[in-house]
PDB file of N, CA and C in Angstrom:
ATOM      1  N   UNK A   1       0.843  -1.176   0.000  1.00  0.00           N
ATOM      2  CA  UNK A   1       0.000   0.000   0.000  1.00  0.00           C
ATOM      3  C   UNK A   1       0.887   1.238   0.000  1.00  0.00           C
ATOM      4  N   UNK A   2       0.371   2.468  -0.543  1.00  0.00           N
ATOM      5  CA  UNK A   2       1.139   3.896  -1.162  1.00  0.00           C
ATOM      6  C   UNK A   2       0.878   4.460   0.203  1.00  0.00           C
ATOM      7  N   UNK A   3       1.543   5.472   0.880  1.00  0.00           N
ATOM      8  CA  UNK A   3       1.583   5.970   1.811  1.00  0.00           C
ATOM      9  C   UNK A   3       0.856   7.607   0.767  1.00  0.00           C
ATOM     10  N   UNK A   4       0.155   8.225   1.968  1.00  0.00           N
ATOM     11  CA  UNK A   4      -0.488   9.246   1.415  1.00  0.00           C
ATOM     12  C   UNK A   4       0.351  10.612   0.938  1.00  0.00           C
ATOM     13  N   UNK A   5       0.356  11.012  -0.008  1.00  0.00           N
ATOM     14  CA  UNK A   5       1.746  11.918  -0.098  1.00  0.00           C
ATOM     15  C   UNK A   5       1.480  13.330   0.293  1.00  0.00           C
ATOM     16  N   UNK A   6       2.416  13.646   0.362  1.00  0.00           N
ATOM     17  CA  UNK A   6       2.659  15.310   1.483  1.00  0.00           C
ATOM     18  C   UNK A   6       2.240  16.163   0.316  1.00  0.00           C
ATOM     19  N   UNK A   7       1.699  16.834   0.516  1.00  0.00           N
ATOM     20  CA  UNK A   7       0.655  18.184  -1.014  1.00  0.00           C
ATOM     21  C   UNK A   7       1.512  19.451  -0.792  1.00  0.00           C
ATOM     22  N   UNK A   8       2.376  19.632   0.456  1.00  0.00           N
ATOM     23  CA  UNK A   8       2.938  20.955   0.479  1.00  0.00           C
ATOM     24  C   UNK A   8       4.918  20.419   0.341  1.00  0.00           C
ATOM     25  N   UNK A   9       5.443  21.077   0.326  1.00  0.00           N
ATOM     26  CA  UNK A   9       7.008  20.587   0.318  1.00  0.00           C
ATOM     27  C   UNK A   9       7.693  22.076   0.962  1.00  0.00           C
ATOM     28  N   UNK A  10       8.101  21.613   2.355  1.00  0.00           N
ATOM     29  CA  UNK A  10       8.278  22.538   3.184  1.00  0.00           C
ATOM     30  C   UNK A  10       9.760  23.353   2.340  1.00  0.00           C
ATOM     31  N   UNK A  11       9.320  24.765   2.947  1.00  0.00           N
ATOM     32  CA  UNK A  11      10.626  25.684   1.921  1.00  0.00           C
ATOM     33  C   UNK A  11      11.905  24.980   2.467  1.00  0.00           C
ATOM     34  N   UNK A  12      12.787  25.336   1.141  1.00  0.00           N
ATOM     35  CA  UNK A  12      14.523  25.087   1.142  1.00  0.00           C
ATOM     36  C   UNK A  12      15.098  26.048   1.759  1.00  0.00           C
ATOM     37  N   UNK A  13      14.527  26.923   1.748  1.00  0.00           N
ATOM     38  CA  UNK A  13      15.425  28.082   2.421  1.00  0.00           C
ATOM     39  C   UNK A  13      14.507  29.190   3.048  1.00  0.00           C
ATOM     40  N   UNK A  14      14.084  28.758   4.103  1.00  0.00           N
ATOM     41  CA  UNK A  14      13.159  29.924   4.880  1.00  0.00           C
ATOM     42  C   UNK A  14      13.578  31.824   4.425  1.00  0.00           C
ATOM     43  N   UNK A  15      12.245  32.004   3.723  1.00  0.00           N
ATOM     44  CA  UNK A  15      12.209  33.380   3.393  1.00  0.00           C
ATOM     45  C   UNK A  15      12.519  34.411   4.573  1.00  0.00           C
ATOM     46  N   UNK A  16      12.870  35.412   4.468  1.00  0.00           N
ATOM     47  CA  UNK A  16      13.319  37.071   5.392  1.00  0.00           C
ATOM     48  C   UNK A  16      11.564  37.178   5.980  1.00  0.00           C
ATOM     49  N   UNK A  17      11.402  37.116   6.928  1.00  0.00           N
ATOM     50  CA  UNK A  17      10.061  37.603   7.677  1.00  0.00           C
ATOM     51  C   UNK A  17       9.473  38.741   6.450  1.00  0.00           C
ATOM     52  N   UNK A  18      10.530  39.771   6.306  1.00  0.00           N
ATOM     53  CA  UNK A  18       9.812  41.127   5.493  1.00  0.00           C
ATOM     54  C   UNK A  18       9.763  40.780   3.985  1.00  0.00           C
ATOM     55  N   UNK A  19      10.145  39.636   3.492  1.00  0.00           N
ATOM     56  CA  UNK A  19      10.239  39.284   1.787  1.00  0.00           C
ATOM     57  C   UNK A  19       8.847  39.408   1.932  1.00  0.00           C
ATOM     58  N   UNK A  20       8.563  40.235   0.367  1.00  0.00           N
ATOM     59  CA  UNK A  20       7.378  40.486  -0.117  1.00  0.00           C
ATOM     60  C   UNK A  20       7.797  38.867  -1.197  1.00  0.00           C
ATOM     61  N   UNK A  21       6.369  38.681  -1.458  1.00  0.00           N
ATOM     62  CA  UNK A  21       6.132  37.682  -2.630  1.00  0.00           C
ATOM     63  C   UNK A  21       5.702  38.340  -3.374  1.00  0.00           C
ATOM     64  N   UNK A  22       5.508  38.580  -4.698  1.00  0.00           N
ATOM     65  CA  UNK A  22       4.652  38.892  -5.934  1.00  0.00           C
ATOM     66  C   UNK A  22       4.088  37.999  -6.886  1.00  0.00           C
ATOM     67  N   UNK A  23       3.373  38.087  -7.947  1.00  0.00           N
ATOM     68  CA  UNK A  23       2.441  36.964  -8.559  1.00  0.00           C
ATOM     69  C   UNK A  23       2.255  37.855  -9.627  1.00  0.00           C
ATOM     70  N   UNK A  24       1.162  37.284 -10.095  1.00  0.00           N
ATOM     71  CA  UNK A  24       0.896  38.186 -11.318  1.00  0.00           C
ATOM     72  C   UNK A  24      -0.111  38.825 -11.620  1.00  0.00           C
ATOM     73  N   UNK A  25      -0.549  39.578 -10.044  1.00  0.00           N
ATOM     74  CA  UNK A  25      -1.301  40.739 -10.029  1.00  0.00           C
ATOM     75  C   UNK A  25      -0.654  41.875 -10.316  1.00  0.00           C
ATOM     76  N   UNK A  26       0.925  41.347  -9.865  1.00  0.00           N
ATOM     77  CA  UNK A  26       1.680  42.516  -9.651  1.00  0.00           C
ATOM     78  C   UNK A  26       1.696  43.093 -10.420  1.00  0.00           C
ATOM     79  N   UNK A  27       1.590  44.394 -11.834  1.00  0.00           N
ATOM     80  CA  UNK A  27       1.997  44.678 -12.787  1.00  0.00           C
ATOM     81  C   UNK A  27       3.159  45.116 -12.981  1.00  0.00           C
ATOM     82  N   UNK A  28       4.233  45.506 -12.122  1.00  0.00           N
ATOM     83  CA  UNK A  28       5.098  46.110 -12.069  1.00  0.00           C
ATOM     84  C   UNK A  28       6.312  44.951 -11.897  1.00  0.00           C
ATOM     85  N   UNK A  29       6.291  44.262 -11.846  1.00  0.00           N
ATOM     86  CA  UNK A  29       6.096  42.780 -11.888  1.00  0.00           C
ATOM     87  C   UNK A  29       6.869  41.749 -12.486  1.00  0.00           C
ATOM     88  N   UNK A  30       7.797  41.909 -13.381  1.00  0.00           N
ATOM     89  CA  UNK A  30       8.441  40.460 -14.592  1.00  0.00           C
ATOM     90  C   UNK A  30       8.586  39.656 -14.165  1.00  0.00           C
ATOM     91  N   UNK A  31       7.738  38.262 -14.634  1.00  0.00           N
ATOM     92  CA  UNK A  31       7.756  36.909 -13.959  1.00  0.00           C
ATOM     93  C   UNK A  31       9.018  36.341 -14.571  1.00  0.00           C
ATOM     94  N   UNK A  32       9.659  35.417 -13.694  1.00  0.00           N
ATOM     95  CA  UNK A  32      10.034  34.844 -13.836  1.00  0.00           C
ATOM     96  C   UNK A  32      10.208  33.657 -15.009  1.00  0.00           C
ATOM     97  N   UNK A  33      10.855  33.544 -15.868  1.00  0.00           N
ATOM     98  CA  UNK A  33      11.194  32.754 -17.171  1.00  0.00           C
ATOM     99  C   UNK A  33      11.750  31.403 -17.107  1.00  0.00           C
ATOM    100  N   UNK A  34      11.451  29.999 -17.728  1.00  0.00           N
ATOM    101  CA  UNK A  34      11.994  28.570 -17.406  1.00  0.00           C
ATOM    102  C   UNK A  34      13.251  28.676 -17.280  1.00  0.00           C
ATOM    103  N   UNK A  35      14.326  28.022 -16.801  1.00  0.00           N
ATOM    104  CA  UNK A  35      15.190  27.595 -17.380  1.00  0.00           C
ATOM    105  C   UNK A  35      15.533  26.213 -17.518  1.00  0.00           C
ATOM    106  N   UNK A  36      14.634  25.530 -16.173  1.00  0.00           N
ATOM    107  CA  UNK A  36      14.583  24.002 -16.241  1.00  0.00           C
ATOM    108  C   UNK A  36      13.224  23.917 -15.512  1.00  0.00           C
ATOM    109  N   UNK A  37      12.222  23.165 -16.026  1.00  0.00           N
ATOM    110  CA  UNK A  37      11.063  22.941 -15.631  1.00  0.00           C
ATOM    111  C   UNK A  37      10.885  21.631 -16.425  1.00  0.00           C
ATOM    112  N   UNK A  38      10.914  20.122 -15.811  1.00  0.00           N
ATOM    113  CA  UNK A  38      10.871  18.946 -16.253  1.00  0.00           C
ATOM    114  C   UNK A  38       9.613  18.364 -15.688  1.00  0.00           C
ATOM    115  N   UNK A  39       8.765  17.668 -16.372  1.00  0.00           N
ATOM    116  CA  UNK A  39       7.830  17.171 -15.530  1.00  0.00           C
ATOM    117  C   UNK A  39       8.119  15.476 -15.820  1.00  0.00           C
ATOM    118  N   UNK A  40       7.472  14.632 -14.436  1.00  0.00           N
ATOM    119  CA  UNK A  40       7.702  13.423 -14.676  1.00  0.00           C
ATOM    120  C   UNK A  40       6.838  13.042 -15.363  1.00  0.00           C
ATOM    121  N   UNK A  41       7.080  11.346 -15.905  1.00  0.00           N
ATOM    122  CA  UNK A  41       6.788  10.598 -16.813  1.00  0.00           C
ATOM    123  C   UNK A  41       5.528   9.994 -16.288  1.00  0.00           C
ATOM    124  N   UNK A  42       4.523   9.782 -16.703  1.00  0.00           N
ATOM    125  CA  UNK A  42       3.099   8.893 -16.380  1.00  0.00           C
ATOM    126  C   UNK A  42       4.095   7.545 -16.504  1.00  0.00           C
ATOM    127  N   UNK A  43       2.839   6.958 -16.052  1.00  0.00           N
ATOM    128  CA  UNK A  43       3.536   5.271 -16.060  1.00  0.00           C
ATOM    129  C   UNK A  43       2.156   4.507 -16.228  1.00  0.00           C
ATOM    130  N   UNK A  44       1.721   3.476 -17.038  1.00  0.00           N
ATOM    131  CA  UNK A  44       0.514   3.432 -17.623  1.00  0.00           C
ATOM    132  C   UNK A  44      -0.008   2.509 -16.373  1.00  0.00           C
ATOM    133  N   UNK A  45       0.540   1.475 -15.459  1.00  0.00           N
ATOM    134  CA  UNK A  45      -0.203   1.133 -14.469  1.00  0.00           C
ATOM    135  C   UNK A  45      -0.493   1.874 -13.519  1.00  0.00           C
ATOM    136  N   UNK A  46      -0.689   3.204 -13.856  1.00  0.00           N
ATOM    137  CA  UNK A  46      -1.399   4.555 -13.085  1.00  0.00           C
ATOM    138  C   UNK A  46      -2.742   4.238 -13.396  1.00  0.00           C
ATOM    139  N   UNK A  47      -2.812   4.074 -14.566  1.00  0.00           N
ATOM    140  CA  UNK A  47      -4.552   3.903 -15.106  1.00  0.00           C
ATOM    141  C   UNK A  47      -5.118   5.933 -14.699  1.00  0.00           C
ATOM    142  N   UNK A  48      -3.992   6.727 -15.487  1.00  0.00           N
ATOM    143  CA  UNK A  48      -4.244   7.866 -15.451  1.00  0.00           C
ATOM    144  C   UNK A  48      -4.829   8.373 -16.905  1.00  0.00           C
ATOM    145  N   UNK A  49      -6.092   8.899 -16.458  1.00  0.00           N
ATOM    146  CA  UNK A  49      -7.089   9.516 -17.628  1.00  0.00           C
ATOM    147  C   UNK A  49      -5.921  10.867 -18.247  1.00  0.00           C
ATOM    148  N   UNK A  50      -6.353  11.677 -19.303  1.00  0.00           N
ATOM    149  CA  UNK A  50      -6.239  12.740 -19.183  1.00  0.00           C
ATOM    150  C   UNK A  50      -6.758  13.994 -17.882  1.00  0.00           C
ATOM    151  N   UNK A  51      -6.160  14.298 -17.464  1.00  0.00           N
ATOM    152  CA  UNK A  51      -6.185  15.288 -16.136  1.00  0.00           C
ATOM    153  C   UNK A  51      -5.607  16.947 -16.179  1.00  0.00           C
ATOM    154  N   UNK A  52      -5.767  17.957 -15.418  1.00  0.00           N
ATOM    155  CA  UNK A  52      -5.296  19.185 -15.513  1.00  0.00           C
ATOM    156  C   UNK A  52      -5.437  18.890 -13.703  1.00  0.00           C
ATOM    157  N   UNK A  53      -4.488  19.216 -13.382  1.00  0.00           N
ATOM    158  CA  UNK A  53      -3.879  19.993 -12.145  1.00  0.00           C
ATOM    159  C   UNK A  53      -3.863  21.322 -11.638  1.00  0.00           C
ATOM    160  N   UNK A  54      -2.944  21.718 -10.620  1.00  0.00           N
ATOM    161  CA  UNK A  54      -2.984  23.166 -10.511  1.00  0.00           C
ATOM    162  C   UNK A  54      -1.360  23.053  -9.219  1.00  0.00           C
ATOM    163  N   UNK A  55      -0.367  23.461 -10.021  1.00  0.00           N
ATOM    164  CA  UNK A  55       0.679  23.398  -8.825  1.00  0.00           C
ATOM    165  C   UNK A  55       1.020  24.652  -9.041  1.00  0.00           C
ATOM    166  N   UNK A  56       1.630  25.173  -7.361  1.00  0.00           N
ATOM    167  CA  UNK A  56       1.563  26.694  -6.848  1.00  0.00           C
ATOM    168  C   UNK A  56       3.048  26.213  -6.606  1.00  0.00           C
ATOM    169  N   UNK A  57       4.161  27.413  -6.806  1.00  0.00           N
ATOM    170  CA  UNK A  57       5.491  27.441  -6.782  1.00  0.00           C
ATOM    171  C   UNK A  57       6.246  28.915  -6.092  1.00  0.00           C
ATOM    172  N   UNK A  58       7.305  29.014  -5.241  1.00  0.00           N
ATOM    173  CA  UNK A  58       7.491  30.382  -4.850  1.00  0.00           C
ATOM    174  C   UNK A  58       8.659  30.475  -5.142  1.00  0.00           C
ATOM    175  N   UNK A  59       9.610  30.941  -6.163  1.00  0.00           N
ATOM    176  CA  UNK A  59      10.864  31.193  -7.018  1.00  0.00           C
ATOM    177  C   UNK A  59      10.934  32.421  -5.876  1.00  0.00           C
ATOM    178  N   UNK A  60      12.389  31.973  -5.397  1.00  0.00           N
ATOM    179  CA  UNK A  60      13.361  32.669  -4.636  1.00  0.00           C
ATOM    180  C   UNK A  60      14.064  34.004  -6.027  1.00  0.00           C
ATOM    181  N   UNK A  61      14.843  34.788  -5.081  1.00  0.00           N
ATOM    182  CA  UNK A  61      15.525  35.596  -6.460  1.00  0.00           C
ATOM    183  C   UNK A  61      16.678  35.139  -6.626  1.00  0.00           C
ATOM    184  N   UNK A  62      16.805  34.007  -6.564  1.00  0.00           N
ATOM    185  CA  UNK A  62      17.927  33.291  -7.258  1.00  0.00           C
ATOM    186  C   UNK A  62      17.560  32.305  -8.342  1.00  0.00           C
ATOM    187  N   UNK A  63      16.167  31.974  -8.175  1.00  0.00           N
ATOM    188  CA  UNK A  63      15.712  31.548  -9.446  1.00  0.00           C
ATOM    189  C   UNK A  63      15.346  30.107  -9.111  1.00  0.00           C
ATOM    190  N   UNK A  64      15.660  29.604  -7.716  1.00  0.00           N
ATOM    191  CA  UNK A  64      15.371  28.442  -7.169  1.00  0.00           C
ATOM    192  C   UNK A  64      13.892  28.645  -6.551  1.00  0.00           C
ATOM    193  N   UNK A  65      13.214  27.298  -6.396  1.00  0.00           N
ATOM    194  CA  UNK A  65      11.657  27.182  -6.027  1.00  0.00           C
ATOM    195  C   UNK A  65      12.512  26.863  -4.348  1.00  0.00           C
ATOM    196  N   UNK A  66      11.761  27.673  -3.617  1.00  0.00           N
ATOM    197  CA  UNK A  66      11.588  27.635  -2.399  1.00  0.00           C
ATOM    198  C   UNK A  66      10.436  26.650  -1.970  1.00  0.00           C
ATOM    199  N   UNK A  67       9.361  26.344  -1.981  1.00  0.00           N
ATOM    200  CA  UNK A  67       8.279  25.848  -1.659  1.00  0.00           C
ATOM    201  C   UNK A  67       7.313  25.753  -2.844  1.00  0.00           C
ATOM    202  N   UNK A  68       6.825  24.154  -2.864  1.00  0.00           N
ATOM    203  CA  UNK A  68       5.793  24.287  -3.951  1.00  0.00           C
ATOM    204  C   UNK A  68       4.790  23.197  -2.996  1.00  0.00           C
ATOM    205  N   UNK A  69       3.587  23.058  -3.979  1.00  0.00           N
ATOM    206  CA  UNK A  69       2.438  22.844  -3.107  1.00  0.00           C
ATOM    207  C   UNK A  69       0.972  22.848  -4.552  1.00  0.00           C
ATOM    208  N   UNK A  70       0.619  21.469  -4.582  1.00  0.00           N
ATOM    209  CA  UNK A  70      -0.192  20.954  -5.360  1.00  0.00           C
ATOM    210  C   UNK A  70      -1.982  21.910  -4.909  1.00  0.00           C
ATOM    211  N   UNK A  71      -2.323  22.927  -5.696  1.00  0.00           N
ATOM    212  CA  UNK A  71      -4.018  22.924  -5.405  1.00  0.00           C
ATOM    213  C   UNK A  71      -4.382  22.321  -5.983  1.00  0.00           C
ATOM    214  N   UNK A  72      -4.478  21.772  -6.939  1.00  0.00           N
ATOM    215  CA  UNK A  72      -5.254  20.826  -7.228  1.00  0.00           C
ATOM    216  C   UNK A  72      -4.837  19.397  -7.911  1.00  0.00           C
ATOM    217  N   UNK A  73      -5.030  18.534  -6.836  1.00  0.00           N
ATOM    218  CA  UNK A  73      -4.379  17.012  -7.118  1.00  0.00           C
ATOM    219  C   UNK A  73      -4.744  16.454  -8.593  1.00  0.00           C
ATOM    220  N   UNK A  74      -3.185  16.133  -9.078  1.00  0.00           N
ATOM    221  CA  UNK A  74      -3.600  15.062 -10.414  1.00  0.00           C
ATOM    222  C   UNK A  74      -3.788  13.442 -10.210  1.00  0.00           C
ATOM    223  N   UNK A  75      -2.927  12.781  -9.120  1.00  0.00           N
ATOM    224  CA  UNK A  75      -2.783  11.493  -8.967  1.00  0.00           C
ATOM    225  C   UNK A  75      -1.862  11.332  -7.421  1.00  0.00           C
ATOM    226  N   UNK A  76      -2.304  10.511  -6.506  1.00  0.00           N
ATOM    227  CA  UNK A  76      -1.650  10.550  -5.222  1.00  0.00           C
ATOM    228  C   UNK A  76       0.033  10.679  -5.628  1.00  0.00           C
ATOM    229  N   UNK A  77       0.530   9.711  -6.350  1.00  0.00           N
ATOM    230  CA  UNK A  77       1.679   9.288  -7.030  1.00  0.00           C
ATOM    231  C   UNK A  77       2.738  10.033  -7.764  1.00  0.00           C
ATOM    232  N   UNK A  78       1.814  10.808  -8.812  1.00  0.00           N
ATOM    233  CA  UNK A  78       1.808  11.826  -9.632  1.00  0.00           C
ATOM    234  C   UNK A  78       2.563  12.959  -9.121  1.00  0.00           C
ATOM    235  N   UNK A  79       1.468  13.494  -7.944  1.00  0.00           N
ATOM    236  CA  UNK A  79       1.446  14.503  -7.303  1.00  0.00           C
ATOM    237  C   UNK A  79       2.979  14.693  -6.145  1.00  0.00           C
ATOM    238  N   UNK A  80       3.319  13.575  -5.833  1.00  0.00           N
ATOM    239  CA  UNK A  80       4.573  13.073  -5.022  1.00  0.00           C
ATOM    240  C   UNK A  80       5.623  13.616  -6.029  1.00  0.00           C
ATOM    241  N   UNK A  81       5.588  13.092  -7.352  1.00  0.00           N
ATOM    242  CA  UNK A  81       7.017  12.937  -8.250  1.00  0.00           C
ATOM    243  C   UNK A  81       6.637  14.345  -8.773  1.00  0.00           C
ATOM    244  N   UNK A  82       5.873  14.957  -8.787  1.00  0.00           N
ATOM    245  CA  UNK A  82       6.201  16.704  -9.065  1.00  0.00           C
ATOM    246  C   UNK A  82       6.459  17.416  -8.375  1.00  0.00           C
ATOM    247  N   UNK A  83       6.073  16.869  -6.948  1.00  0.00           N
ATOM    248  CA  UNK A  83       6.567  17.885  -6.110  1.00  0.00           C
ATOM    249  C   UNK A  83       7.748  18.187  -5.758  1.00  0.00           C
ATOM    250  N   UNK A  84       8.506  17.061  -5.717  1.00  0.00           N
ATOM    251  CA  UNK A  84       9.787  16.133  -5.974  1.00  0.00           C
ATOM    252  C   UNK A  84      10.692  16.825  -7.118  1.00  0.00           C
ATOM    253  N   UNK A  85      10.423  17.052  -7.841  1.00  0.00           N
ATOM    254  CA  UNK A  85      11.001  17.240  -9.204  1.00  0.00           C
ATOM    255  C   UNK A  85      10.660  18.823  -9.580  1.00  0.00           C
ATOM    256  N   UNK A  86       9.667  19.692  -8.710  1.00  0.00           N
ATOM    257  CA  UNK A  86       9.432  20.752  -8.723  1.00  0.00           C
ATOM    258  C   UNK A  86      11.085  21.759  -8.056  1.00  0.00           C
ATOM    259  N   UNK A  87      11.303  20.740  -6.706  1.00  0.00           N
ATOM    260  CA  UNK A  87      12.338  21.556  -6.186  1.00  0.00           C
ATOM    261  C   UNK A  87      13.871  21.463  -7.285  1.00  0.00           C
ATOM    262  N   UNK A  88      13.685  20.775  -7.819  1.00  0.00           N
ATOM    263  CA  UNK A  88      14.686  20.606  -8.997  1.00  0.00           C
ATOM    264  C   UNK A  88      14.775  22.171 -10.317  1.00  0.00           C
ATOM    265  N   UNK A  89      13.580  22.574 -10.110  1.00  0.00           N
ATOM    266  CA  UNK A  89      13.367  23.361 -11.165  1.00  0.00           C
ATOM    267  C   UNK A  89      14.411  24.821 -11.431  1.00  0.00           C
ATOM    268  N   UNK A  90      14.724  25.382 -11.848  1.00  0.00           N
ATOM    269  CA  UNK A  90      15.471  26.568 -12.395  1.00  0.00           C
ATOM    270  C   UNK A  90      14.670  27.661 -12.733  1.00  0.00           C
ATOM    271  N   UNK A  91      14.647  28.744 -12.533  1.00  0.00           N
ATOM    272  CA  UNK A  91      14.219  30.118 -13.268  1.00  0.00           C
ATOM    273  C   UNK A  91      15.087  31.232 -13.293  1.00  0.00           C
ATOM    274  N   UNK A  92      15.359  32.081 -14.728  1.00  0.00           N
ATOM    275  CA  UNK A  92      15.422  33.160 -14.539  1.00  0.00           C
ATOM    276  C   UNK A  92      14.723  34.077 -13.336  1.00  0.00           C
ATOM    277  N   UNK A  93      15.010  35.257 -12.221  1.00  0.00           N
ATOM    278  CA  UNK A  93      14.332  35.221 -11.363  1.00  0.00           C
ATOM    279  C   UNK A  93      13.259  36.518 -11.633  1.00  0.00           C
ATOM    280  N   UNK A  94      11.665  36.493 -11.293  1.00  0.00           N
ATOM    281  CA  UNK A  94      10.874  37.260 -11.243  1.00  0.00           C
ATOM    282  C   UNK A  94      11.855  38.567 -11.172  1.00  0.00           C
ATOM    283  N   UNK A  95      11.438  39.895 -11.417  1.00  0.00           N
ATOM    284  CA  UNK A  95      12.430  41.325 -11.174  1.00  0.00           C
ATOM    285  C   UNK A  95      10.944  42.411 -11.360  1.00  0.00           C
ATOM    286  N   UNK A  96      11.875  43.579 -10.131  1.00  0.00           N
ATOM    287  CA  UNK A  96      10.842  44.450  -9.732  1.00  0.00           C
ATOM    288  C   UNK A  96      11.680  45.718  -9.835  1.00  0.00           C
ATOM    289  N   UNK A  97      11.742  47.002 -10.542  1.00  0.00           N
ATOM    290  CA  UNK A  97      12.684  47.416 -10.876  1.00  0.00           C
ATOM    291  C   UNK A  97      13.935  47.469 -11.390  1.00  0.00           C
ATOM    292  N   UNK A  98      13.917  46.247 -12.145  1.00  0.00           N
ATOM    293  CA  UNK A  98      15.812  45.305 -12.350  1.00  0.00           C
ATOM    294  C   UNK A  98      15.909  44.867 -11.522  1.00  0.00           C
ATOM    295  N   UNK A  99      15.506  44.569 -10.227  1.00  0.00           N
ATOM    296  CA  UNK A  99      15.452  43.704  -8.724  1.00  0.00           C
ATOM    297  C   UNK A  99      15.185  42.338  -8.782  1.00  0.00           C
ATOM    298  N   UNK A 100      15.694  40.874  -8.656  1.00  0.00           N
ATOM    299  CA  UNK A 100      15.552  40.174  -8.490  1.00  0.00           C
ATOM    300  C   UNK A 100      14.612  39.899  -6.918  1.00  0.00           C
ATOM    301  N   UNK A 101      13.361  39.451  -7.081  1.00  0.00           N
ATOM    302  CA  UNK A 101      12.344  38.874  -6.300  1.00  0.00           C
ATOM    303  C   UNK A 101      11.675  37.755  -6.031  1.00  0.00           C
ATOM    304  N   UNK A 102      11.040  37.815  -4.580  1.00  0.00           N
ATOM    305  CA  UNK A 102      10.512  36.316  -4.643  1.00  0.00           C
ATOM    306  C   UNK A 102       8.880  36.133  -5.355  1.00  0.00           C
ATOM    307  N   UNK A 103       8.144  35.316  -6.347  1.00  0.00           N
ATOM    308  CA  UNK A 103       7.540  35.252  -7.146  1.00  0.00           C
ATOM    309  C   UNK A 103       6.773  33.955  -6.966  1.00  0.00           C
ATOM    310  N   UNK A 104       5.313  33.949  -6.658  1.00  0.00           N
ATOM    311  CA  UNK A 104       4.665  32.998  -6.460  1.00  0.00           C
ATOM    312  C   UNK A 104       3.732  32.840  -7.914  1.00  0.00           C
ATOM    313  N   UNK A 105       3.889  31.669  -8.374  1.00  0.00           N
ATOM    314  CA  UNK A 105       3.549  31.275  -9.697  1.00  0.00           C
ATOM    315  C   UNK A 105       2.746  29.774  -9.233  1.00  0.00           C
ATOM    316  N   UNK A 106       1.989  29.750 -10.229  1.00  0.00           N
ATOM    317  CA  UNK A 106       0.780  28.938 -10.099  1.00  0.00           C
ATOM    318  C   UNK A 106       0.672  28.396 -11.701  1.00  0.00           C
ATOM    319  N   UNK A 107       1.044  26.571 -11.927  1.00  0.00           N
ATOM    320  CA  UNK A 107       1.061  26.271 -13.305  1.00  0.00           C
ATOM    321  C   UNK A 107      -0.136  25.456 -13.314  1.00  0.00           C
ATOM    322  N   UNK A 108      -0.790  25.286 -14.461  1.00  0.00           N
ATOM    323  CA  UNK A 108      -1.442  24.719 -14.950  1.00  0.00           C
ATOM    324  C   UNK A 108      -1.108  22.665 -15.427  1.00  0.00           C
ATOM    325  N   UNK A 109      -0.783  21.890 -14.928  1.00  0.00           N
ATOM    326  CA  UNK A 109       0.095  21.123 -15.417  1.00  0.00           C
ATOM    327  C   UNK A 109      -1.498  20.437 -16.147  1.00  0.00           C
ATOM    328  N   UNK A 110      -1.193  19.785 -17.375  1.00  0.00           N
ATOM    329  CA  UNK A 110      -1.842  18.724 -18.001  1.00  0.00           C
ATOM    330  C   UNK A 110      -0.958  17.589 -18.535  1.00  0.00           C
ATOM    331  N   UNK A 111      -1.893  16.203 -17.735  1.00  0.00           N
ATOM    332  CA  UNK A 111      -0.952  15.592 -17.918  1.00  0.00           C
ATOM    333  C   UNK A 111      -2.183  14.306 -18.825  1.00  0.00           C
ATOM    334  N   UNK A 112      -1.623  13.844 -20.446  1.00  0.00           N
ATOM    335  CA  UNK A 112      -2.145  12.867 -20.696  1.00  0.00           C
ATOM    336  C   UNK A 112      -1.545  11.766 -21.109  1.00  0.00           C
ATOM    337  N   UNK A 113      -2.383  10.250 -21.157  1.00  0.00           N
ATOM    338  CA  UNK A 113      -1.447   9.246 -21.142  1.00  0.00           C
ATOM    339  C   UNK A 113      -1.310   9.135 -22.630  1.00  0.00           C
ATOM    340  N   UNK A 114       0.432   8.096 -22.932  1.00  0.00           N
ATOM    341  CA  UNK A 114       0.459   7.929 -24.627  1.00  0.00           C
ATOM    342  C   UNK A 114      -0.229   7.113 -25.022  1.00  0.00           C
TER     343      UNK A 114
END
């Protein structure tokens, strides 16, 4: 039996009490750009339909994900190996005046089987 998997992935590097986050209300704002964003592989004894997700990410201004955190579950399993593979990720970093910032981004993942 699968042990139930953790939906939040506690931060790598605890943020400054006063770090503002920004998103993309901000207008003033430049999000942050890929530089490595890999998603894992389905595996067909998932017996995974086509699905859309919703994973929330907080890019440090170094371009590293500090904390990410599934809203909306694709697969108990699934959801483990992205979260997993989320802290792996790379970005150019969000910037607020030419300022490198911390940037809470929210992806859309769709994931279907071959």
């Amino acid at each position: 039996m699968l042990a139930a998997p953790a939906t939040n992935v506690a931060p790598a590097t605890p943020a400054p009490a006063d770090a503002e986050t920004f998103d993309v209300d901000d207008a003033d704002v430049v999000a942050p750009t890929s530089v490595r964003q890999e998603m894992p592989q389905l595996r067909p004894e998932w017996n995974i339909t086509a699905m859309r997700g919703l994973l929330e990410v907080v890019i440090n201004p170094d371009g590293r994900v500090d904390a990410a955190a599934m809203r909306r579950s694709i697969h108990p399993i699934y959801d483990r190996m992205l979260l997993h593979e989320a802290r792996l990720w790379r970005y150019s970093p969000a910037t607020r005046n030419g300022t490198p910032v911390r940037y809470r981004k929210v992806i859309e993942v769709v994931v279907t089987p071959r």
